[in-house]
Protein backbone atom coordinates (compact mmCIF):
# COMPACT_ATOMS: atom_id res chain seq x y z
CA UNK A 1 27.96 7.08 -2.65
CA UNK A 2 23.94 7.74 -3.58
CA UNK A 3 23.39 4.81 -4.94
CA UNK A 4 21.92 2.16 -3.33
CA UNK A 5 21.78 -1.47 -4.04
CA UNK A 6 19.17 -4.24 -2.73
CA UNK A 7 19.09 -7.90 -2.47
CA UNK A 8 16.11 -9.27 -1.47
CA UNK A 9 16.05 -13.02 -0.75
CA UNK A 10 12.98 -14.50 -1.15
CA UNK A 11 12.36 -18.80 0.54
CA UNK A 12 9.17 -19.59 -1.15
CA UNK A 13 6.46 -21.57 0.86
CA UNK A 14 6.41 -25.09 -0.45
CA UNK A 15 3.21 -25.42 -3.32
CA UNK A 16 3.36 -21.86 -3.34
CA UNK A 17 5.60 -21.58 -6.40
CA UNK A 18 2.97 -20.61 -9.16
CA UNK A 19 1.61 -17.77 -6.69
CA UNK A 20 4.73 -16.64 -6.40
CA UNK A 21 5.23 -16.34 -10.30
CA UNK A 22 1.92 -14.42 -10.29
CA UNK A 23 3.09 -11.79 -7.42
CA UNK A 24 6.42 -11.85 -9.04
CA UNK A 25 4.74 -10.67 -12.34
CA UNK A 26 2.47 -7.88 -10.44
CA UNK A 27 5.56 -6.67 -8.69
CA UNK A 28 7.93 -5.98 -12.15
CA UNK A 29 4.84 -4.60 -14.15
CA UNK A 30 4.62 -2.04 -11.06
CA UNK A 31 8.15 -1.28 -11.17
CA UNK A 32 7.88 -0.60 -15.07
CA UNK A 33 4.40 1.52 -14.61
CA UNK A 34 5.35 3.21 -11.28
CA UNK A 35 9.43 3.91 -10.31
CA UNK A 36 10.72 5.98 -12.23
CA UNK A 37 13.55 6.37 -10.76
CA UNK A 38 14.48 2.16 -10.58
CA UNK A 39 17.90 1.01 -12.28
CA UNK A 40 17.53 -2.85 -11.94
CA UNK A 41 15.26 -5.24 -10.97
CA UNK A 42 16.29 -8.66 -11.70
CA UNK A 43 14.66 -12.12 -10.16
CA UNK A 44 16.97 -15.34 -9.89
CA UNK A 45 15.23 -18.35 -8.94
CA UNK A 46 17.54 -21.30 -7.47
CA UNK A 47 17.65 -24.26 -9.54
CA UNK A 48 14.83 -26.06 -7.75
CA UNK A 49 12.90 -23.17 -7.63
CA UNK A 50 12.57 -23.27 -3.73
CA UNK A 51 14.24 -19.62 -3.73
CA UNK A 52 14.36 -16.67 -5.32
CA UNK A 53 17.30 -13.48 -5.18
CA UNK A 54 16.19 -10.45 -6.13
CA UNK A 55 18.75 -7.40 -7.45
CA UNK A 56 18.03 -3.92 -7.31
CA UNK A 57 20.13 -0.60 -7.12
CA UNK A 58 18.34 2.60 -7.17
CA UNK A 59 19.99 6.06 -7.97
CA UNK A 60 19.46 7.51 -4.26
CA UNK A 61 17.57 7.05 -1.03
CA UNK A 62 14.36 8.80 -2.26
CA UNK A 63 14.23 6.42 -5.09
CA UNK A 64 14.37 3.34 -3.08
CA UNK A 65 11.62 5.33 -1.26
CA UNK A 66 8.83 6.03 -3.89
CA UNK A 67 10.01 1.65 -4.67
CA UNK A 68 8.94 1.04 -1.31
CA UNK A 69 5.82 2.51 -1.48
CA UNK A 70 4.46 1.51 -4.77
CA UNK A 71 5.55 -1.95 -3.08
CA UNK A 72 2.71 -1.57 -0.14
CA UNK A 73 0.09 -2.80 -2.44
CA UNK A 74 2.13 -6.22 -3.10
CA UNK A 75 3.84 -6.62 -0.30
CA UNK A 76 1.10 -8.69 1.74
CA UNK A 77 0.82 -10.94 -1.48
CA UNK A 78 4.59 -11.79 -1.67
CA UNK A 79 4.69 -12.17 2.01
CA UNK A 80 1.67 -14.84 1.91
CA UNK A 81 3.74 -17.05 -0.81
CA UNK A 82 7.70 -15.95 0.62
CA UNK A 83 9.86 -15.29 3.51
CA UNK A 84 12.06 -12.82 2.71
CA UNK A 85 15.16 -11.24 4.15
CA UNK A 86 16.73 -7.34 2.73
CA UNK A 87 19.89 -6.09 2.73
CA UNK A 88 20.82 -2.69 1.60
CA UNK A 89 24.69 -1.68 -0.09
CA UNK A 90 25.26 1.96 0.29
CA UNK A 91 24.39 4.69 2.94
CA UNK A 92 20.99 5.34 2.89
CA UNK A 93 19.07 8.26 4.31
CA UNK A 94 17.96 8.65 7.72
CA UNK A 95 14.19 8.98 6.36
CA UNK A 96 14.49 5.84 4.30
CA UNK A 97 15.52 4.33 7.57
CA UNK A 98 12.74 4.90 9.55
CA UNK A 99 10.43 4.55 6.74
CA UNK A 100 11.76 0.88 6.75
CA UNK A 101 12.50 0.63 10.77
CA UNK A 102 11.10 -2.88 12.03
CA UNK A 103 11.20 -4.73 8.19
CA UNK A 104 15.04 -6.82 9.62
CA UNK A 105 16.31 -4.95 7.00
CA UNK A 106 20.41 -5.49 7.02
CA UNK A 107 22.24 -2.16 6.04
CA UNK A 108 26.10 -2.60 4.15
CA UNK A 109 28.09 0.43 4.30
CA UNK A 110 30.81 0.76 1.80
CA UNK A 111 33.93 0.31 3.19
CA UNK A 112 36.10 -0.24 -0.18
CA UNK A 113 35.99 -1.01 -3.75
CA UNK A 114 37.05 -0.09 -7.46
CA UNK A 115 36.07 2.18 -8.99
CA UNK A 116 36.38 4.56 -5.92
């Protein structure tokens, strides 16, 4: 399995909600200018707005990789406004690994599922 899938969860900083609308906004407009490559990128907030999930599955590794990148820019900004945990679904590559070593990021290999 190539594809990967990402959930970022996302606690935002109490009176930061607005700013994080406003990063939130900078972040999809880069996806839609800048990766190619993305399949989905859909933000949840909870119902209080305290929290966000975010879903994303990307054809391969070096997809998730270019993401990452064009990500640098707002990274800082969403980290400023969020805490935020990652988990990756799939098997990514070793180079996406290291590219991401030290992030907490939570790997899920596939161990079953339909279809196969």
């Amino acid at each position: 399995m190539s594809e990967l899938q990402v959930v970022a969860r996302l606690n935002i900083h109490d009176g930061k909600l607005e700013d994080f609308k406003d990063v939130a906004r900078v972040c999809l407009e880069s996806v839609v200018q800048k990766d190619k490559d993305t399949l989905q990128y859909d933000w949840f907030f909870s119902e209080a707005n305290t929290s966000c999930v975010v879903h994303e599955r990307y054809p391969d590794s070096a997809a998730l990789l270019t993401h990452v990148a064009n990500r640098g820019e707002t990274m800082g900004a969403l980290l400023a406004v969020a805490d935020i945990t990652i988990e990756i679904y799939g098997t990514p590559s070793e180079e996406l690994l290291q590219a991401t070593k030290g992030l907490g990021i939570v790997v899920y290999t596939r161990f079953q599922g339909y279809p196969a």
